[in-house]
N, C-alpha and C. Protein backbone atom coordinates (compact mmCIF):
# COMPACT_ATOMS: atom_id res chain seq x y z
N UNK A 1 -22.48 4.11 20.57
CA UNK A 1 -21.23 4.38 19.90
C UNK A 1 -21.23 5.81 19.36
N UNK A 2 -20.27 6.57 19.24
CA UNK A 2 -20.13 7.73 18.96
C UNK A 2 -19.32 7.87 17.68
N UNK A 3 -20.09 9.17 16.98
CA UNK A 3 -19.64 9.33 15.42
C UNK A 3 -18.10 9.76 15.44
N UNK A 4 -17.16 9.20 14.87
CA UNK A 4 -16.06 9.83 14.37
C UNK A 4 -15.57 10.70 14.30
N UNK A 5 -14.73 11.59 15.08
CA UNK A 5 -14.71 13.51 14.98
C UNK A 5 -13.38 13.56 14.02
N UNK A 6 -12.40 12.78 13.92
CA UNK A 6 -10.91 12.92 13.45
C UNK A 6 -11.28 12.05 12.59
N UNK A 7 -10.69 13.07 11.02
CA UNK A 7 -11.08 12.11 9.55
C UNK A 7 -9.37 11.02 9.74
N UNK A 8 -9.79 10.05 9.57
CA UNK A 8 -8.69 9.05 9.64
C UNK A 8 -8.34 8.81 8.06
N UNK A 9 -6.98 8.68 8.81
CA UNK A 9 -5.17 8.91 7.56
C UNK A 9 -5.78 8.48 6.45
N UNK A 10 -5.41 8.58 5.40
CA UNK A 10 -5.26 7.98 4.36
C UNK A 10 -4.02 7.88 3.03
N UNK A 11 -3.85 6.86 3.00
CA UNK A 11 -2.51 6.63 2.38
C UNK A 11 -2.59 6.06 1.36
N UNK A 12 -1.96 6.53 -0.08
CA UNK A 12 -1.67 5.93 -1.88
C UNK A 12 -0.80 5.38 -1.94
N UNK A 13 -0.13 4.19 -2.43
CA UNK A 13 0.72 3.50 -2.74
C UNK A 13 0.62 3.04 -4.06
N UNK A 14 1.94 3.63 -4.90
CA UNK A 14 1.89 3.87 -6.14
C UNK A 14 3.03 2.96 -6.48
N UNK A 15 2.98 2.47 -7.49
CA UNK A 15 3.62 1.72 -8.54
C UNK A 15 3.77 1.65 -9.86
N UNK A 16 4.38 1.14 -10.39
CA UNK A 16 4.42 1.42 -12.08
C UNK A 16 3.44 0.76 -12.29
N UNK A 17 3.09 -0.68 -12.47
CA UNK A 17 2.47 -1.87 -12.45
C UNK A 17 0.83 -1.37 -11.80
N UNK A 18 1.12 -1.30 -10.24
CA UNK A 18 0.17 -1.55 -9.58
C UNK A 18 -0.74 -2.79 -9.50
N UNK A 19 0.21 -3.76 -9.82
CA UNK A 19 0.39 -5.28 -10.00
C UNK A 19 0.72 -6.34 -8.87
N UNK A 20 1.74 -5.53 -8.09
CA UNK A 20 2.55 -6.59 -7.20
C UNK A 20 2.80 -5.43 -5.73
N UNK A 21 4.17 -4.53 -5.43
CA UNK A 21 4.35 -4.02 -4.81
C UNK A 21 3.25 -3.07 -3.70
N UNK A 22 2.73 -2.45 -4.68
CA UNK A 22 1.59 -1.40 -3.91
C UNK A 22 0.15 -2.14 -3.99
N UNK A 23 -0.08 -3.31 -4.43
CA UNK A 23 -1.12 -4.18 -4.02
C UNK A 23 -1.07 -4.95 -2.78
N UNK A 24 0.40 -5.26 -2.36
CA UNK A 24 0.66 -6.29 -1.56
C UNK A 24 0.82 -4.85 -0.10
N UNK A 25 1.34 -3.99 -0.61
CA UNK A 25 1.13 -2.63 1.00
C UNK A 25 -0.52 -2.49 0.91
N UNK A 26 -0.80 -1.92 -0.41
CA UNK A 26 -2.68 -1.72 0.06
C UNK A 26 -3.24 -2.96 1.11
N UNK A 27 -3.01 -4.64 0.71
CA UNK A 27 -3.90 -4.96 1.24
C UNK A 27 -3.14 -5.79 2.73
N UNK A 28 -1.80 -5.68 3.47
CA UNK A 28 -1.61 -5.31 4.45
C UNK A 28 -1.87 -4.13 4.99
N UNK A 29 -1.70 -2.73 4.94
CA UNK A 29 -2.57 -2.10 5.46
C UNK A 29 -3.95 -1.82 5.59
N UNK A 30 -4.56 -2.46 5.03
CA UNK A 30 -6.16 -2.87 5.02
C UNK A 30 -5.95 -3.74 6.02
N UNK A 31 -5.79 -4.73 6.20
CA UNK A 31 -5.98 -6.09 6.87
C UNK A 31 -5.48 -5.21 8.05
N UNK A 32 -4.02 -5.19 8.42
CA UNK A 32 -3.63 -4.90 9.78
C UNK A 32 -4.14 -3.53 10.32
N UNK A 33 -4.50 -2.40 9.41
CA UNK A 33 -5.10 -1.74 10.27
C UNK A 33 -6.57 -1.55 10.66
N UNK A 34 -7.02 -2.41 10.68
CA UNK A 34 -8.73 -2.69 10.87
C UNK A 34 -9.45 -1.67 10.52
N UNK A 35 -9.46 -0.68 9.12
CA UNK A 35 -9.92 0.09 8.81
C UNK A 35 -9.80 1.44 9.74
N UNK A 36 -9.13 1.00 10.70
CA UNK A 36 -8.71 2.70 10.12
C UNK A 36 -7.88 3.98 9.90
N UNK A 37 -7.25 3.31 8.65
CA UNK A 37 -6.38 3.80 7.64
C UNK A 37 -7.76 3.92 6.62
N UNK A 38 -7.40 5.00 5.88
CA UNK A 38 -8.33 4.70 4.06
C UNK A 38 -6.89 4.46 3.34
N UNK A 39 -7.20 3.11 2.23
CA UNK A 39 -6.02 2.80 1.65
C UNK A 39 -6.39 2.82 -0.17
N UNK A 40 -5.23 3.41 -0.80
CA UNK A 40 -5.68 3.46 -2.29
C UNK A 40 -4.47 2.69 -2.34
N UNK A 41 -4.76 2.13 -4.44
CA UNK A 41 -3.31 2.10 -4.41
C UNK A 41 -3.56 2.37 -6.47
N UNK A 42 -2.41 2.47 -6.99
CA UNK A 42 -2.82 2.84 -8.44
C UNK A 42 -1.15 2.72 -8.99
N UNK A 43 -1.29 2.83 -10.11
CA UNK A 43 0.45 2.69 -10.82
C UNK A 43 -0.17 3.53 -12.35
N UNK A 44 1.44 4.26 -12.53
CA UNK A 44 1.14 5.33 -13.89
C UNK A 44 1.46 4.67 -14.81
N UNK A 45 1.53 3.08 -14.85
CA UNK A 45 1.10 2.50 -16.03
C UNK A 45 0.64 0.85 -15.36
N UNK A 46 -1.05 0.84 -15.56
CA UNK A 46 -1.01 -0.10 -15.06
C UNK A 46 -1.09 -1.13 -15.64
N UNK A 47 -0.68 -2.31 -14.98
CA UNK A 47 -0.65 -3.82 -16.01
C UNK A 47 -2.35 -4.00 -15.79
N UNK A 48 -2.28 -5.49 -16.81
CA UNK A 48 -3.36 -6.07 -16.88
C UNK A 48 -4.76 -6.83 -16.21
N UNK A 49 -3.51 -7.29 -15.30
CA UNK A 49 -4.11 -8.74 -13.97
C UNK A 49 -2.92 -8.21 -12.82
N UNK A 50 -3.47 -8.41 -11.22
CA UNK A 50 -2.48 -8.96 -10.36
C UNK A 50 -1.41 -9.79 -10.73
N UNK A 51 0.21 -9.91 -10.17
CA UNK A 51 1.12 -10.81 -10.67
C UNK A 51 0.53 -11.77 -9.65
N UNK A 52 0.14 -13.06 -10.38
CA UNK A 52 0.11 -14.14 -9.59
C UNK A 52 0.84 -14.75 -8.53
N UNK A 53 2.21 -14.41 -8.34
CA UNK A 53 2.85 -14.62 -7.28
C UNK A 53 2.61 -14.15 -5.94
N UNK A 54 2.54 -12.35 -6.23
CA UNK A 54 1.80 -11.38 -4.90
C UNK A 54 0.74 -11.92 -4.77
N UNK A 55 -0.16 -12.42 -5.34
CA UNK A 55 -1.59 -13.18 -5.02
C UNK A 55 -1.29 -14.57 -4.16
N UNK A 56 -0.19 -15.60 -4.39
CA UNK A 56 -0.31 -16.15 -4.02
C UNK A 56 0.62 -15.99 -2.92
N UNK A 57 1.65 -15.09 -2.60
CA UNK A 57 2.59 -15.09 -1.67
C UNK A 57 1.40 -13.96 -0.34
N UNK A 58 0.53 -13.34 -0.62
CA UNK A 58 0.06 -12.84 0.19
C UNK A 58 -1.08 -14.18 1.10
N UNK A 59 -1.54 -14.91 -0.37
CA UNK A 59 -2.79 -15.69 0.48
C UNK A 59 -1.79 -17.24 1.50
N UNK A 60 -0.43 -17.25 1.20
CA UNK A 60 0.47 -17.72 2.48
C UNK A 60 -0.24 -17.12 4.12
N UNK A 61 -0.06 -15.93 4.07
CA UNK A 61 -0.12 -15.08 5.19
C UNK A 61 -1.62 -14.34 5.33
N UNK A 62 -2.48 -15.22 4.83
CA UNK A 62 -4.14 -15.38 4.97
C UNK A 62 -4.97 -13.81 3.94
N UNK A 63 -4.29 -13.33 3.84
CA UNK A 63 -4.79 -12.09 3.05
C UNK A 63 -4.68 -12.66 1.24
N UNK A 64 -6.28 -12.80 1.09
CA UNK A 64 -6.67 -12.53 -0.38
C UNK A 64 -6.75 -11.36 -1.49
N UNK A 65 -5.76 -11.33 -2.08
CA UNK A 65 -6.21 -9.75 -3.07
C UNK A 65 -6.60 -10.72 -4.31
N UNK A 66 -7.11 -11.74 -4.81
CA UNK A 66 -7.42 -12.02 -6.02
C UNK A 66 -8.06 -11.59 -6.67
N UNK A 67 -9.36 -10.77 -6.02
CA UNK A 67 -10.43 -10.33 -6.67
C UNK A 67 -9.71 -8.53 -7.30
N UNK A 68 -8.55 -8.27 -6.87
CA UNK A 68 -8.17 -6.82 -6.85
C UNK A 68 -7.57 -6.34 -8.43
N UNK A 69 -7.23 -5.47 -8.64
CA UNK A 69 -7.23 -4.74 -10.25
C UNK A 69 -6.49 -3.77 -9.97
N UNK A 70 -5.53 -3.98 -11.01
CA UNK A 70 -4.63 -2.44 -11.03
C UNK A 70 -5.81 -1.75 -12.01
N UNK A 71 -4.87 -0.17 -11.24
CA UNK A 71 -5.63 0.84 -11.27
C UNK A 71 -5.09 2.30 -12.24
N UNK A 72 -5.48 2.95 -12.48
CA UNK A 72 -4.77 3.93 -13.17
C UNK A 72 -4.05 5.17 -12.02
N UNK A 73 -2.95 5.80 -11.62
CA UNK A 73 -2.86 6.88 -10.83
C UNK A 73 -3.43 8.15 -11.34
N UNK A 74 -4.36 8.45 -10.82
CA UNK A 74 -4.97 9.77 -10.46
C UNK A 74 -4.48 11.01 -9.73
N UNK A 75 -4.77 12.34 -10.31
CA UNK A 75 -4.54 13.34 -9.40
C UNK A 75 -5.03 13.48 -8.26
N UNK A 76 -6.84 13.11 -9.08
CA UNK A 76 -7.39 12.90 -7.55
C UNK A 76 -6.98 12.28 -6.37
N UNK A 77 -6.27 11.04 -6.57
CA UNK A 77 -6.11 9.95 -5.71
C UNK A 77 -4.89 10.58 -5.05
N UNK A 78 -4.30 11.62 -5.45
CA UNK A 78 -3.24 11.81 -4.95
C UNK A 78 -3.31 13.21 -3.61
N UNK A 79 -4.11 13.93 -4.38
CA UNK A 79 -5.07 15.32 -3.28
C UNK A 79 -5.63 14.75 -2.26
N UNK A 80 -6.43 13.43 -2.46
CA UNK A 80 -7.52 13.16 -1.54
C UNK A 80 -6.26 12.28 -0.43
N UNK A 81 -5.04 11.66 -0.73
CA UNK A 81 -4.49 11.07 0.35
C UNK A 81 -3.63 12.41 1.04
N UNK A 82 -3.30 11.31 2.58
CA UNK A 82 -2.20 12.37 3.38
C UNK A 82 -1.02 11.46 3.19
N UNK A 83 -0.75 10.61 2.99
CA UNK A 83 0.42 10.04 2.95
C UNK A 83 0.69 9.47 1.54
N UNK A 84 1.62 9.47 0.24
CA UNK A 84 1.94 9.04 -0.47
C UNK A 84 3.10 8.07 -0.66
N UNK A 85 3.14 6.82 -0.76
CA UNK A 85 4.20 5.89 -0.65
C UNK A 85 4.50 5.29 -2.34
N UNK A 86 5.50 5.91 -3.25
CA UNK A 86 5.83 5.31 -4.25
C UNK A 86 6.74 4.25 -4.31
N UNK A 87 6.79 3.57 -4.95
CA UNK A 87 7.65 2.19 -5.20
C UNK A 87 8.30 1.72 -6.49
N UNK A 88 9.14 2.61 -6.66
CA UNK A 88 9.92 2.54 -8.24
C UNK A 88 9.19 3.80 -9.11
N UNK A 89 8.38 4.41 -8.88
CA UNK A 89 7.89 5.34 -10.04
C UNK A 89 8.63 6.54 -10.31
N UNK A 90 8.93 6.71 -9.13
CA UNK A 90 9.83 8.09 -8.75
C UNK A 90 9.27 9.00 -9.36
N UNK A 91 9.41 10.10 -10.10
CA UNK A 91 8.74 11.80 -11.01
C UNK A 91 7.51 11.37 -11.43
N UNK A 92 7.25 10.41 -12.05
CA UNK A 92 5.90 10.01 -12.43
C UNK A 92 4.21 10.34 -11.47
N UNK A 93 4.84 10.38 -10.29
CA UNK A 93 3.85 10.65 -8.88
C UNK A 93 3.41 12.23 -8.95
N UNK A 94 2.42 12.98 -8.97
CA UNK A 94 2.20 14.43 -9.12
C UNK A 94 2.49 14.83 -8.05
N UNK A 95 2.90 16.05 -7.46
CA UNK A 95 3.17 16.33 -6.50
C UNK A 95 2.72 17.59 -5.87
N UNK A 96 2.02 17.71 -4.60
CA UNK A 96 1.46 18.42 -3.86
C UNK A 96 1.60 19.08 -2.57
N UNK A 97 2.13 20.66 -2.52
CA UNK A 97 2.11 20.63 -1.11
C UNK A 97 1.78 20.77 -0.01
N UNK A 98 2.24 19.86 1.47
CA UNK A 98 1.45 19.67 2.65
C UNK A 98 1.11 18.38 2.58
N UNK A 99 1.57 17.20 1.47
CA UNK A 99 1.67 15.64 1.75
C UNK A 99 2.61 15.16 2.09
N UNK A 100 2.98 14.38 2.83
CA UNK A 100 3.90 13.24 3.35
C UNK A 100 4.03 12.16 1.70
N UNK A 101 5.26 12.62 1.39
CA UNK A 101 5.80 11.33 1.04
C UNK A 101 6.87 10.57 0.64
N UNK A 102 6.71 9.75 0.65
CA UNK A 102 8.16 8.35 1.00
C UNK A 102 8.12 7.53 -0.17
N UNK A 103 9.63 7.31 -0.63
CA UNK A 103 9.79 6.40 -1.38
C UNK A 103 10.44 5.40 -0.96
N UNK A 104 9.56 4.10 -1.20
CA UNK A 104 10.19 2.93 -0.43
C UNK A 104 10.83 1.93 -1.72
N UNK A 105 12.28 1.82 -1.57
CA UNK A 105 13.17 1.22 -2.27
C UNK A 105 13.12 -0.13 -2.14
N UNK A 106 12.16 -1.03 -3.11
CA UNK A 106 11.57 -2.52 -3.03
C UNK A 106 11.81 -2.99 -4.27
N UNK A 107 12.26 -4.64 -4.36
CA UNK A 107 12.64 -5.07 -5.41
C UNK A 107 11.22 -5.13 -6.67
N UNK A 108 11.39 -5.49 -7.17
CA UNK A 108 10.12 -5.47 -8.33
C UNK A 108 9.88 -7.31 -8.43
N UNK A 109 8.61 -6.90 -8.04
CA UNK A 109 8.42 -8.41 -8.12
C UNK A 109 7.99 -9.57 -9.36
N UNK A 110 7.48 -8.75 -10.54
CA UNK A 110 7.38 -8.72 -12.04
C UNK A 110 8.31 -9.78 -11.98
N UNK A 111 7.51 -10.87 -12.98
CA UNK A 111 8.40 -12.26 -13.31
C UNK A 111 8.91 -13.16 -12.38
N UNK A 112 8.82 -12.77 -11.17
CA UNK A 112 9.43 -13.49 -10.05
C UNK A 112 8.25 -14.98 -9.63
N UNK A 113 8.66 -15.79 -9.40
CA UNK A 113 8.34 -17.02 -8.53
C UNK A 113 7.82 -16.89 -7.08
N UNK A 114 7.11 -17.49 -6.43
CA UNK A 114 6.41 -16.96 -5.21
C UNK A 114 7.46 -17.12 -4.20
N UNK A 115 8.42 -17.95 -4.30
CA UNK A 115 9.88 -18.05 -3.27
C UNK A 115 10.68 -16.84 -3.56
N UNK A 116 10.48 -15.51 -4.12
CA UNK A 116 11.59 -14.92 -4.60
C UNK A 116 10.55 -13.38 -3.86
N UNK A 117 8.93 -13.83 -4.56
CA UNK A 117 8.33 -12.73 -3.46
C UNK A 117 8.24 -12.29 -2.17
N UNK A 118 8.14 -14.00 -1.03
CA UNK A 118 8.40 -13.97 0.00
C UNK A 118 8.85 -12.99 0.57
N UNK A 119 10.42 -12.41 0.13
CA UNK A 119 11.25 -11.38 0.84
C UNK A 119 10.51 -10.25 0.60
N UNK A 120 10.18 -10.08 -0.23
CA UNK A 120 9.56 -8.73 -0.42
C UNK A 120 8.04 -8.38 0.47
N UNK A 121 7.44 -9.41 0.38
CA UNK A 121 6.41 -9.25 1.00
C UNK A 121 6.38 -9.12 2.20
N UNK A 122 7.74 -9.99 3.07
CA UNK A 122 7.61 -9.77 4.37
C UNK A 122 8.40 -8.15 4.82
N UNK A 123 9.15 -7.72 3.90
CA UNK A 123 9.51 -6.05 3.85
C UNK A 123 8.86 -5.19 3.60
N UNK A 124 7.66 -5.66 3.03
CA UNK A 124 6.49 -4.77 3.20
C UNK A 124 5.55 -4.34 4.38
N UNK A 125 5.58 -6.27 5.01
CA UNK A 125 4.83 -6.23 5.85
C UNK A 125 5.41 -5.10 7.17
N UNK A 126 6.55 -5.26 7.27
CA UNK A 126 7.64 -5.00 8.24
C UNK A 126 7.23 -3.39 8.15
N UNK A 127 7.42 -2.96 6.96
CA UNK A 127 7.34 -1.14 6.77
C UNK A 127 5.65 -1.15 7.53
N UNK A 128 4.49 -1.49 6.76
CA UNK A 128 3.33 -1.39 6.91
C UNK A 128 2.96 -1.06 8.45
N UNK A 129 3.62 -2.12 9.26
CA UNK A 129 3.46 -2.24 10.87
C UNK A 129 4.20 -1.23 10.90
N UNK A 130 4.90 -0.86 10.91
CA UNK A 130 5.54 0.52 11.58
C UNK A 130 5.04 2.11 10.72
N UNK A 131 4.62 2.01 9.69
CA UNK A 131 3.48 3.07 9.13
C UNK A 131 2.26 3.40 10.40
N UNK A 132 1.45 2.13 10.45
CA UNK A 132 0.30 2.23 11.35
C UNK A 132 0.68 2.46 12.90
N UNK A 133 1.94 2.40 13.42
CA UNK A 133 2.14 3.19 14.80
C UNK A 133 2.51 4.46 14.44
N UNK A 134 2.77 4.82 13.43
CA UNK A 134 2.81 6.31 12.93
C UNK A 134 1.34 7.03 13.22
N UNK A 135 0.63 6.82 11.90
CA UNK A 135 -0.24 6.87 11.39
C UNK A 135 -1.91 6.78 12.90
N UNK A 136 -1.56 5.84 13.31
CA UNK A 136 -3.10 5.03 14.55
C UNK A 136 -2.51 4.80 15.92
N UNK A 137 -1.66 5.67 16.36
CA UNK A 137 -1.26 5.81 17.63
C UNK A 137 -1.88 4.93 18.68
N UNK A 138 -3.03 5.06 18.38
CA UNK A 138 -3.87 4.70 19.52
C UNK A 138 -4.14 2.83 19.58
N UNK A 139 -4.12 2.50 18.18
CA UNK A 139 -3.49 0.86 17.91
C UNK A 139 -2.33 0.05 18.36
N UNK A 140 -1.10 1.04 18.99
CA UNK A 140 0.20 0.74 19.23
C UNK A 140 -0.15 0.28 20.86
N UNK A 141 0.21 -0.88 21.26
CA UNK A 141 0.24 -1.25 22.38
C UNK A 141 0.51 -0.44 23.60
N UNK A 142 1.68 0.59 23.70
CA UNK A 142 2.03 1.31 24.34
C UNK A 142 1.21 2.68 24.45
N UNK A 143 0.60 3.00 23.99
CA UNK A 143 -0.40 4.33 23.52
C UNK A 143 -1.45 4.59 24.57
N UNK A 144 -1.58 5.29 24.95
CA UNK A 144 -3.04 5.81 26.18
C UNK A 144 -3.75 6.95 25.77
């Protein structure tokens, strides 16, 4: 097997929380891109615990984040990615130039019931898969 020559993508997904939204993109893009994406994720104010709902609306669709922890957003975390994906924080995100980034307009899943996450999660999932034919060309069925 041969060492790695191209440092592979890496993408932050930021949230207020870092509770629900950018836990539930971190750990679909973990899962679906078989490592290799590097995935952070952090919120500029983070809650306490995972919202139990994203915990349980993800482990529907076999992906466990229970063991996972919001995080604080970092500058670092924000230099060291190439792609930045915020989710409600908007100005709060530091900003750097020569990064990619996107704000993806997602309901807040805070207080919600695991029937109410559903939608959201599968709009995540939906963005995520089409990130990684961006992002891992060479993962996309069509790709040579």
């Amino acid at each position: 097997m041969t060492t790695e020559t191209a440092k592979k993508p890496s993408v932050l997904f930021v949230c207020v929380h870092n509770a629900g939204r950018s836990q539930m993109a971190a750990a679909f893009l973990t899962s679906l891109s078989k490592g290799a994406v590097e995935v952070r994720s952090a919120g500029s104010q983070p809650a306490e615990k995972i919202n139990p709902a994203a915990v349980e609306a993800m482990a529907e669709v076999g992906i466990d984040m229970s063991a996972e922890v919001p995080k604080v957003l970092t500058t670092e975390a924000v230099k060291d990615s190439d792609v930045v994906i915020t989710m409600g924080c908007g100005d709060e995100c530091p900003y750097f130039p020569g990064k990619r980034y996107e704000d993806w307009v997602l309901e807040d899943p805070a207080g919600k019931g695991v029937e109410s996450v559903r939608p959201i999660r599968d709009e995540i999932r939906t963005r995520i898969e089409a990130l990684i034919t961006e992002l891992v060309p060479a993962q996309h069925p069509d790709a040579q």
